[in-house]
C-alpha atoms as a PDB file:
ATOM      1  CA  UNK A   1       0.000   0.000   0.000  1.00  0.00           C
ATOM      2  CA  UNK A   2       1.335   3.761  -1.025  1.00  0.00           C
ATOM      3  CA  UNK A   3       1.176   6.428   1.322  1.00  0.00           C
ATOM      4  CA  UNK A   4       0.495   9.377  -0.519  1.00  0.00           C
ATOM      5  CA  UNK A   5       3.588  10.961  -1.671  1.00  0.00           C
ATOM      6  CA  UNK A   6       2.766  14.537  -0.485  1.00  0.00           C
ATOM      7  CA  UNK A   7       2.685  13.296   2.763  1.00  0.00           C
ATOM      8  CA  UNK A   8       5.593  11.468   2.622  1.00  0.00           C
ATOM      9  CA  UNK A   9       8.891  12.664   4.965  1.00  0.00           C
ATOM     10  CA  UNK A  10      11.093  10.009   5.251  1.00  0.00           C
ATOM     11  CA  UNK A  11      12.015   7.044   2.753  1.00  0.00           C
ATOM     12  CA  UNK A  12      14.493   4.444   4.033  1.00  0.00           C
ATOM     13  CA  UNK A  13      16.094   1.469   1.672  1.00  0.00           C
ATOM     14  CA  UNK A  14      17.841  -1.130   2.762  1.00  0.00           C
ATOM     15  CA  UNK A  15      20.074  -3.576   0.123  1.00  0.00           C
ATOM     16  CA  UNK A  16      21.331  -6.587   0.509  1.00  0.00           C
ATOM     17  CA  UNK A  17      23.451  -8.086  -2.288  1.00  0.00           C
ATOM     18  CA  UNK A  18      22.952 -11.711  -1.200  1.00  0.00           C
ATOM     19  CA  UNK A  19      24.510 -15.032  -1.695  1.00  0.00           C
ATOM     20  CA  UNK A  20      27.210 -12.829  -4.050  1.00  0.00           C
ATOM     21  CA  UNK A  21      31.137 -13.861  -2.900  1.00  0.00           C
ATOM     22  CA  UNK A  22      33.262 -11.479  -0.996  1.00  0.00           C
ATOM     23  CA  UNK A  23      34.632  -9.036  -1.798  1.00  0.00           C
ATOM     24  CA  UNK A  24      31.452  -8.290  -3.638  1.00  0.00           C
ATOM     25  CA  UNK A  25      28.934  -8.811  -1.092  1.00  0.00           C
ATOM     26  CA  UNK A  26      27.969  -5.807   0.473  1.00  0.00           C
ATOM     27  CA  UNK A  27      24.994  -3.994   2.284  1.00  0.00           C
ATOM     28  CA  UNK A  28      24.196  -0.586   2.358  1.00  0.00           C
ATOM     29  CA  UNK A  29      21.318   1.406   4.294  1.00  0.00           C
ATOM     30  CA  UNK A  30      20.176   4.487   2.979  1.00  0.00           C
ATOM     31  CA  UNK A  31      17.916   6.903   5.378  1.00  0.00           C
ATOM     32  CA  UNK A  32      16.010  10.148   3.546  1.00  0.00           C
ATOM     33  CA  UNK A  33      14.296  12.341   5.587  1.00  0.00           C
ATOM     34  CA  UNK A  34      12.641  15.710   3.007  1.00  0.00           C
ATOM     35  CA  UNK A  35      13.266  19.036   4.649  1.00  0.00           C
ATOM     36  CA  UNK A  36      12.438  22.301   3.340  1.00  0.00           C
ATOM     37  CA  UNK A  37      15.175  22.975   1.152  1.00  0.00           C
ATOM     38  CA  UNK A  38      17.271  19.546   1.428  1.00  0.00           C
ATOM     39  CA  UNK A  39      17.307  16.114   2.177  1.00  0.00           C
ATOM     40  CA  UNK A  40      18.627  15.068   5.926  1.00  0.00           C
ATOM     41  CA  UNK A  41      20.718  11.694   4.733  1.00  0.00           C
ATOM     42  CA  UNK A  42      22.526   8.991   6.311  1.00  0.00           C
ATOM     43  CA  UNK A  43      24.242   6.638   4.320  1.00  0.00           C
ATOM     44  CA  UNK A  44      25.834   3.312   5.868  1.00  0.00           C
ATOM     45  CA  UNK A  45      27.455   0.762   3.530  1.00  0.00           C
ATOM     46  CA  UNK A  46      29.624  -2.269   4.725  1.00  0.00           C
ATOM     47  CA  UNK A  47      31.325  -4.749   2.792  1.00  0.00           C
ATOM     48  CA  UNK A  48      30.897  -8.220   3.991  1.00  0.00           C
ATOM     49  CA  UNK A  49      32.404 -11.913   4.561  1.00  0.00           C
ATOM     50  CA  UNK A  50      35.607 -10.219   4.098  1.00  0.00           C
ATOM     51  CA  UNK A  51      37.401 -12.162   6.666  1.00  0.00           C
ATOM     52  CA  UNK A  52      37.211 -15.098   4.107  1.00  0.00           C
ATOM     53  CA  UNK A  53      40.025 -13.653   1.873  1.00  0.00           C
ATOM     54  CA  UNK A  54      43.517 -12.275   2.219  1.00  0.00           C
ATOM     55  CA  UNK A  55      44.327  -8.208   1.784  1.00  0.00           C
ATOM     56  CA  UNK A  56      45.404  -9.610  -1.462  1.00  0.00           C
ATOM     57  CA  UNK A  57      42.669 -10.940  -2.727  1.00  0.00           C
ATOM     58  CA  UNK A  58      40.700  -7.717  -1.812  1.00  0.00           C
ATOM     59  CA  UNK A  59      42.886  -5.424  -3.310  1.00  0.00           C
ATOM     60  CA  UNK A  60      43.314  -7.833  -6.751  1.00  0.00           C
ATOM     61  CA  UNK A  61      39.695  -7.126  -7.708  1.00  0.00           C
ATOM     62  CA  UNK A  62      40.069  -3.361  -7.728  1.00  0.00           C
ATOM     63  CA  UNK A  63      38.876  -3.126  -4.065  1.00  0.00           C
ATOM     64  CA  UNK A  64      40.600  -0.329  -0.894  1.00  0.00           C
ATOM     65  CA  UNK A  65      40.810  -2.625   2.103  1.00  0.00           C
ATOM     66  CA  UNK A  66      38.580  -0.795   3.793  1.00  0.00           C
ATOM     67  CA  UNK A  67      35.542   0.388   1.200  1.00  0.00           C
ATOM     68  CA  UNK A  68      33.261   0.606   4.367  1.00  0.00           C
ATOM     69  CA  UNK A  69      31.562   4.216   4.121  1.00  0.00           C
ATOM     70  CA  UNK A  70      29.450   6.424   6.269  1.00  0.00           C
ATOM     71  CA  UNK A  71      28.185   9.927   6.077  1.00  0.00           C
ATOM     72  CA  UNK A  72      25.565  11.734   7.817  1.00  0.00           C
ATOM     73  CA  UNK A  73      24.239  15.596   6.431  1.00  0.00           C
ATOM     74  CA  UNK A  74      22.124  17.130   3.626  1.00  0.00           C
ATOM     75  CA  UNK A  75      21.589  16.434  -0.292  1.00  0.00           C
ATOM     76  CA  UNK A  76      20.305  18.815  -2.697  1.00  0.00           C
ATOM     77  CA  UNK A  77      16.986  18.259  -2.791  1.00  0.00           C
ATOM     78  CA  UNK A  78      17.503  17.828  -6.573  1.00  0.00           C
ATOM     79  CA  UNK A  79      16.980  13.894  -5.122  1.00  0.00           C
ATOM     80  CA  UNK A  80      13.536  14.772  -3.857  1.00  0.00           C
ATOM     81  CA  UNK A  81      11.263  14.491  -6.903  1.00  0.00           C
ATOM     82  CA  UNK A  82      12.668  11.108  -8.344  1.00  0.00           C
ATOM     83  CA  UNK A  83      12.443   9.174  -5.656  1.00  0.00           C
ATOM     84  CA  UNK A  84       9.384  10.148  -4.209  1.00  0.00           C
ATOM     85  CA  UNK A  85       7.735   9.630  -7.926  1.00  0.00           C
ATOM     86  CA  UNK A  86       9.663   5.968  -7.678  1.00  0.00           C
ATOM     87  CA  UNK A  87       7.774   5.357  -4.993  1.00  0.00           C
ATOM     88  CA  UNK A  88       4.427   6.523  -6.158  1.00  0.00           C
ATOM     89  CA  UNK A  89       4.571   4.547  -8.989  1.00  0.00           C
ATOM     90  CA  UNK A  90       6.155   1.329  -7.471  1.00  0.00           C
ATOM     91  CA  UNK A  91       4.396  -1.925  -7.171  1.00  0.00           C
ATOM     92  CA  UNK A  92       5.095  -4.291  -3.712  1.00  0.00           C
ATOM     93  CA  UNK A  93       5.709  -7.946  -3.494  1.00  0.00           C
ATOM     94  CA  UNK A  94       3.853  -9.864  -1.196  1.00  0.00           C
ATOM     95  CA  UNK A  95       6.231 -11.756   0.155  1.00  0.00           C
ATOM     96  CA  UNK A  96       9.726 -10.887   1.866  1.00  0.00           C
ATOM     97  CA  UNK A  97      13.157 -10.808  -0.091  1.00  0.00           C
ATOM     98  CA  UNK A  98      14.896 -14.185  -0.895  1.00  0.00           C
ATOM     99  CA  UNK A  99      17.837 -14.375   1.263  1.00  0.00           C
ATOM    100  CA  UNK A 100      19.812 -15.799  -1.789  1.00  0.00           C
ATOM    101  CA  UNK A 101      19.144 -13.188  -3.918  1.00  0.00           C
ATOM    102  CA  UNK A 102      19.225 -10.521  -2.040  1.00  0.00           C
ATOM    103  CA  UNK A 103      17.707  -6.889  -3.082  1.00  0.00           C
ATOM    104  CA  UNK A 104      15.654  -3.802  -1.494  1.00  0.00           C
ATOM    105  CA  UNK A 105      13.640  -3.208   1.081  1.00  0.00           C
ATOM    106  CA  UNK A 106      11.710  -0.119   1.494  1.00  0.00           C
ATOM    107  CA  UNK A 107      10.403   1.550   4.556  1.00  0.00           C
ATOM    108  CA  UNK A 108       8.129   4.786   4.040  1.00  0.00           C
ATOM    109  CA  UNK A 109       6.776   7.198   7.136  1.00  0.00           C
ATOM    110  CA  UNK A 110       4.441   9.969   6.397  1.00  0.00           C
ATOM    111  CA  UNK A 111       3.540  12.826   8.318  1.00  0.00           C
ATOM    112  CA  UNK A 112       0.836  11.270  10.314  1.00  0.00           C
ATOM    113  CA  UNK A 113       3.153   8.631  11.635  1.00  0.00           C
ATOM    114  CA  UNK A 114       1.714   5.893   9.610  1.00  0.00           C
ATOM    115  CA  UNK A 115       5.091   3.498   8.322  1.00  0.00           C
ATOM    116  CA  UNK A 116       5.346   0.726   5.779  1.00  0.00           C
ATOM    117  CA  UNK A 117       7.708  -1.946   5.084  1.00  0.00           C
ATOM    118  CA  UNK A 118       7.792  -3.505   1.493  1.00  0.00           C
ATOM    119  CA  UNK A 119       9.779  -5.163  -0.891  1.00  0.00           C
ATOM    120  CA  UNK A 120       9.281  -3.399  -4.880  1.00  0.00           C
ATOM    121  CA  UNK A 121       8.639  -5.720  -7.495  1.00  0.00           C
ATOM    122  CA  UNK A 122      10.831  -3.439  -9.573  1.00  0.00           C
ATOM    123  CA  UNK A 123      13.953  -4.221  -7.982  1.00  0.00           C
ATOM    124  CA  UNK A 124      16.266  -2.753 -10.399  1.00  0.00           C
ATOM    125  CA  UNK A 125      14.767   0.405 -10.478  1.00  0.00           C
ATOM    126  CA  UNK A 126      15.457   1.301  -6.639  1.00  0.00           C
ATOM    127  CA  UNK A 127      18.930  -0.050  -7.021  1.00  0.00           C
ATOM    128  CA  UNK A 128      19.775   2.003  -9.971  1.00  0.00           C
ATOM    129  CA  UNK A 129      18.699   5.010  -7.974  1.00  0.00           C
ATOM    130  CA  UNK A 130      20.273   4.396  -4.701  1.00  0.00           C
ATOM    131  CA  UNK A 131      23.333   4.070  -6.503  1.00  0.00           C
ATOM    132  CA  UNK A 132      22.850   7.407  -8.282  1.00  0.00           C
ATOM    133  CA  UNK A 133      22.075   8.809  -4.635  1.00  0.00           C
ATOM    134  CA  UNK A 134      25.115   6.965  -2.647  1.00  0.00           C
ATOM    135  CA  UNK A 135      27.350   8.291  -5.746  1.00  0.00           C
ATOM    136  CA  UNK A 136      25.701  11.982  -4.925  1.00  0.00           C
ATOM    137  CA  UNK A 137      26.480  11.534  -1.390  1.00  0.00           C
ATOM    138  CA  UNK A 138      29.824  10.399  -2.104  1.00  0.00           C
ATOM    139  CA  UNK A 139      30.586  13.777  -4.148  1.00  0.00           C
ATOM    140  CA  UNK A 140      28.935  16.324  -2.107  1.00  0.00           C
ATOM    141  CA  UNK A 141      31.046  14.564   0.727  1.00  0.00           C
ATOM    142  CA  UNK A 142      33.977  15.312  -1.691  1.00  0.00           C
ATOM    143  CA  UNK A 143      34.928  11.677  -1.523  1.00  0.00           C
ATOM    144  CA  UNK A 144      34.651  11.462  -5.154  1.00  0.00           C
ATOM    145  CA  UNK A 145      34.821  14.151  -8.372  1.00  0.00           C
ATOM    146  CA  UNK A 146      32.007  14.664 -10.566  1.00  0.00           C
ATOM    147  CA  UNK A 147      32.524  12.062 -14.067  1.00  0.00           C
ATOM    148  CA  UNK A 148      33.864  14.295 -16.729  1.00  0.00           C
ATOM    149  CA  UNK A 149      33.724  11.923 -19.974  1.00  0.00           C
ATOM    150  CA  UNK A 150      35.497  14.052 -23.209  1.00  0.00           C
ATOM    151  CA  UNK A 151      35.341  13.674 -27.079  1.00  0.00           C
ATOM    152  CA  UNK A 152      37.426  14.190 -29.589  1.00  0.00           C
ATOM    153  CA  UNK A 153      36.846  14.682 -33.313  1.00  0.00           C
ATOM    154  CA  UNK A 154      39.495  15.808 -35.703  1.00  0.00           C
ATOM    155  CA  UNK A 155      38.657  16.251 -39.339  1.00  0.00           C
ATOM    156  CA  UNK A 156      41.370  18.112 -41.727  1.00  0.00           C
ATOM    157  CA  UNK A 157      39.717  21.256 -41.523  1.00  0.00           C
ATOM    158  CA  UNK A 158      38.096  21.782 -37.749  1.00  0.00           C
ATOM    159  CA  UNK A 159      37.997  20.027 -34.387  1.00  0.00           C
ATOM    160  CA  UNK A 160      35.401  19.045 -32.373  1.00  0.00           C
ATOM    161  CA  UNK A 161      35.118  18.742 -28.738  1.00  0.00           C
ATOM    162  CA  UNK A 162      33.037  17.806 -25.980  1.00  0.00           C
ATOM    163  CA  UNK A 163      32.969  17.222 -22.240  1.00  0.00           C
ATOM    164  CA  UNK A 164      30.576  15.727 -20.249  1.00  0.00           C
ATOM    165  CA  UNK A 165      29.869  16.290 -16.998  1.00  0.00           C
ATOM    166  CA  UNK A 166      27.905  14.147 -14.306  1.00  0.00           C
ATOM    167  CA  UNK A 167      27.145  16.541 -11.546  1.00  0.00           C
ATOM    168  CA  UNK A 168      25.234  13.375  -9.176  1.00  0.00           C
ATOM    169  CA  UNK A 169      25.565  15.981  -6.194  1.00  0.00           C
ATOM    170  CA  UNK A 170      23.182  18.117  -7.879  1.00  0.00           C
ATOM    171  CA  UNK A 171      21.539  15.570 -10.547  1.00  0.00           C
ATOM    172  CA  UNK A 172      22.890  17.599 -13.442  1.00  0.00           C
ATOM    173  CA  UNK A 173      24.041  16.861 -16.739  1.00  0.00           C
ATOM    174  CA  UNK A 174      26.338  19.631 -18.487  1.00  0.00           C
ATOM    175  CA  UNK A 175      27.972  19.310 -21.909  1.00  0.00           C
ATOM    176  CA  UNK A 176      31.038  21.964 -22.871  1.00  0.00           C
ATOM    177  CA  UNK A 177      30.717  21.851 -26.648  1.00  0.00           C
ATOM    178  CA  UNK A 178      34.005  23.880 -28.490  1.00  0.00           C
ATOM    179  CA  UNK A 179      34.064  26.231 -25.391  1.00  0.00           C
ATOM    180  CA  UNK A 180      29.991  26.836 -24.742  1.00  0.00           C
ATOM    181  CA  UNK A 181      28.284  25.020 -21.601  1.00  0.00           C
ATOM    182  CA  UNK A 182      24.829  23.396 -21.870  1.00  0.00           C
ATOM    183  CA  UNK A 183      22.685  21.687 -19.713  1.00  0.00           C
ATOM    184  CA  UNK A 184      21.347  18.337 -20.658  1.00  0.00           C
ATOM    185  CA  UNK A 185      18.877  15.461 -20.269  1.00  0.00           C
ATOM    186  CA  UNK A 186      19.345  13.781 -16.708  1.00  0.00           C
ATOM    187  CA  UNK A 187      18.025  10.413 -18.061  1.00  0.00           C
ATOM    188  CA  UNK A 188      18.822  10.903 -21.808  1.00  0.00           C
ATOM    189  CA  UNK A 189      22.553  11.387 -20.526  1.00  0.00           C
ATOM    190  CA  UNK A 190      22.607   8.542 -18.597  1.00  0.00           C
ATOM    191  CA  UNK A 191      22.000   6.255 -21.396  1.00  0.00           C
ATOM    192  CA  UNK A 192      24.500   7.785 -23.310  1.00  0.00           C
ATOM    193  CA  UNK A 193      26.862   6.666 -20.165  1.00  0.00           C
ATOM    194  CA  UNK A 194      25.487   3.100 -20.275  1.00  0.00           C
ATOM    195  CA  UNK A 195      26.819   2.913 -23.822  1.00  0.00           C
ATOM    196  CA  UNK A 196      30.310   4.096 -22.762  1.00  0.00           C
ATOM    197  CA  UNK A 197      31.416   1.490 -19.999  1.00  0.00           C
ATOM    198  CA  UNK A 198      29.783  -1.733 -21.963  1.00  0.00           C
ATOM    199  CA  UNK A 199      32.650  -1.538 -24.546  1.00  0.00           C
ATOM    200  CA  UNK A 200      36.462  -3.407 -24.186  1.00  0.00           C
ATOM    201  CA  UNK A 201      39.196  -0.439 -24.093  1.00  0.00           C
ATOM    202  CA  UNK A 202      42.654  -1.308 -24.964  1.00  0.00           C
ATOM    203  CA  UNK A 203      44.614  -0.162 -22.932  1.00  0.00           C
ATOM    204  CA  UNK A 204      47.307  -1.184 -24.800  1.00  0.00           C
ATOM    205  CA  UNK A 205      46.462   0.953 -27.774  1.00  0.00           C
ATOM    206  CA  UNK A 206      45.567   4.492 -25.649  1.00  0.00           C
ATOM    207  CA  UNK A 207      47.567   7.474 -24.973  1.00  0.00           C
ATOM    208  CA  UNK A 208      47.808   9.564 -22.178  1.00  0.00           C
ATOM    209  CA  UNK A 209      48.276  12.916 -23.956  1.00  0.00           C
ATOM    210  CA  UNK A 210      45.303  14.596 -25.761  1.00  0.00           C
ATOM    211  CA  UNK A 211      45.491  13.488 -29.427  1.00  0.00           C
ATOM    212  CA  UNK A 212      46.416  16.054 -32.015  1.00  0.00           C
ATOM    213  CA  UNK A 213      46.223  13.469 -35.116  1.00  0.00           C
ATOM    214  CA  UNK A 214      43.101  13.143 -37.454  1.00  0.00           C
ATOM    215  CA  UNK A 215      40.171  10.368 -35.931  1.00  0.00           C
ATOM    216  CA  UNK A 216      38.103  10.408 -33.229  1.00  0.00           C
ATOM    217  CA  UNK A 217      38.497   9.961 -29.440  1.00  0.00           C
ATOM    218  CA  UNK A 218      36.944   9.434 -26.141  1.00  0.00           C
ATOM    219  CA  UNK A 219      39.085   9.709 -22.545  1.00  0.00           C
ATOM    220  CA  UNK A 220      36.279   7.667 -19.939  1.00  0.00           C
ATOM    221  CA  UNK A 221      37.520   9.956 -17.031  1.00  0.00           C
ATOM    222  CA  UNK A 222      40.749   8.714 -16.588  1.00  0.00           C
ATOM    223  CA  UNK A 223      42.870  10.810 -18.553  1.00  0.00           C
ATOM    224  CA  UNK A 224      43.896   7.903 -21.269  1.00  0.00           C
ATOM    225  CA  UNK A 225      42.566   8.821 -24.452  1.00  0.00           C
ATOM    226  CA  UNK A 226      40.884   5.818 -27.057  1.00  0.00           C
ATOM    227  CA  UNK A 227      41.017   5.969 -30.656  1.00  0.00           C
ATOM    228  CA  UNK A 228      37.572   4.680 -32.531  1.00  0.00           C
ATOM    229  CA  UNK A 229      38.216   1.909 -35.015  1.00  0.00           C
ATOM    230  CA  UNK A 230      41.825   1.116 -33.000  1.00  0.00           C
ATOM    231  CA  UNK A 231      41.562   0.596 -29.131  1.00  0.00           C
ATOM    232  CA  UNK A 232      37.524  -0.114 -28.407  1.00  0.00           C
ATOM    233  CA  UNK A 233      35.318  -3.347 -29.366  1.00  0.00           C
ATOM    234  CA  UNK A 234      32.287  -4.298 -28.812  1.00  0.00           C
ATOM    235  CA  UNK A 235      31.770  -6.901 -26.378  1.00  0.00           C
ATOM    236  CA  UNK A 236      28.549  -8.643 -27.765  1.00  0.00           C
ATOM    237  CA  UNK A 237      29.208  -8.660 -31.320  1.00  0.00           C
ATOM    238  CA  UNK A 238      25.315  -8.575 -31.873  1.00  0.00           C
ATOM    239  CA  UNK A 239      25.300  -5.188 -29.959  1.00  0.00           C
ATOM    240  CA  UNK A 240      27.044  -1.997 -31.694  1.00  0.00           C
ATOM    241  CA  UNK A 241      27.852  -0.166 -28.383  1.00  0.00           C
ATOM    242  CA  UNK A 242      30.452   1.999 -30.110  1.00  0.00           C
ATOM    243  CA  UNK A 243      28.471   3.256 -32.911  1.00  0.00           C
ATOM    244  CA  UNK A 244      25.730   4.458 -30.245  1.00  0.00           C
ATOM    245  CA  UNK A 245      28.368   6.019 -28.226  1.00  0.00           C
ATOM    246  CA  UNK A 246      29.937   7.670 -31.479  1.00  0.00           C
ATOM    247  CA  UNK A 247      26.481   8.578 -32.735  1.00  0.00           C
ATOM    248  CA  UNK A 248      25.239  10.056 -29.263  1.00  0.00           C
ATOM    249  CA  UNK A 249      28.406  12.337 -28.984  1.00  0.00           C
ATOM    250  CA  UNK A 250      28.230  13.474 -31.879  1.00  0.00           C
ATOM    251  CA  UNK A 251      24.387  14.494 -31.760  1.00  0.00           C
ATOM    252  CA  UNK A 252      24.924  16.663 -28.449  1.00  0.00           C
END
């Protein structure tokens, strides 16, 4: 059952990523509370099972040692809108999460003290946004930078370039095309992201200084720089991931 989203002043979602080995397996708790002008947030996430594997075994799958994280204080209320509307439009389980595999559970309270505890059907969904909210937290915390993604097209005759800007801390989008700043589709943005991390980059084939030779480019936020038609391939050869990335530059 919804409680009606006007009336609505704190959400709370808990995620747990199941039966998933260490040092994947994590949980995370995520407490919203809609003020004024801002959003009053805690954010607890702990890895878990850890104790299983050696320091390095952690650290050979990309992980810190310690990737536990906490944080208590505001959000821009930028977060406000999309997850209340989540909620409103959300449909519950009737039955509690599978232990196995794991997922959300979501805990509303209105303003007349009335609380409920469900599980979403659309589990994906919440988890997609919590992560956009934990990576919000994480930058207005200054833990982490915005994602700055730039393009690079040289012809003969002109040069084009773009850079892309994830604000999450605010839930902007900003493009800098040849020198002049626009704002951009949250959501339309975001699939042009999804596109850009489901390709292999050779890493092999990059350079670390901007390119200055004819083709075109894209540096993922990490400074080395990937040549189209030399250093990225598809995956899934039935899916054309680098055309769409290519194309949806290029149409900004």
């Amino acid at each position: 059952m919804h409680l009606k989203s006007e009336d609505l002043i704190r959400i709370e979602i808990d995620f747990d990523s199941g039966s998933i080995p260490p040092p994947f397996s994590h949980t995370f708790r995520l407490k919203i509370s809609f003020e004024k002008n801002f959003l009053n947030t805690q954010l607890d996430l702990e890895y878990t099972h850890r104790e299983e594997l050696t320091d390095e075994e952690i650290l050979d799958e990309g992980f810190p040692l310690d990737g536990n994280y906490n944080y208590v204080g505001e959000l821009h209320n930028a977060w406000e809108k999309p997850l209340k509307s989540l909620y409103l439009t959300s449909k519950w389980a009737n039955k509690k999460l599978d232990e196995d595999e794991g997922g959300v559970r979501v805990l509303a309270k209105d303003l007349h003290g009335k609380i409920t505890r469900t599980v979403p059907l659309n589990q994906e969904e919440w988890q997609y946004l919590a992560q956009e909210i934990i990576q919000a937290i994480y930058e207005t915390s200054k833990k982490e930078a915005p994602l700055i993604i730039n393009f690079l097209k040289i012809d003969n005759d002109k040069t084009l370039e773009i850079s892309l800007t994830m604000k999450f801390s605010i839930r902007k989008a900003l493009a800098t095309i040849d020198g002049q700043e626009k704002e951009l589709s949250w959501e339309k943005t975001k699939e042009l992201l999804s596109y850009v991390f489901l390709p292999d980059y050779d890493y092999d084939k990059a350079r670390e200084g901007k390119p200055s030779k004819r083709g075109i480019y894209i540096d993922c936020g990490d400074g080395f720089w990937h040549e189209f038609g030399k250093g990225i391939y598809n995956i899934d050869s039935s899916y054309d991931a680098v055309s769409k990335i290519r194309e949806g530059f290029l149409k900004l």
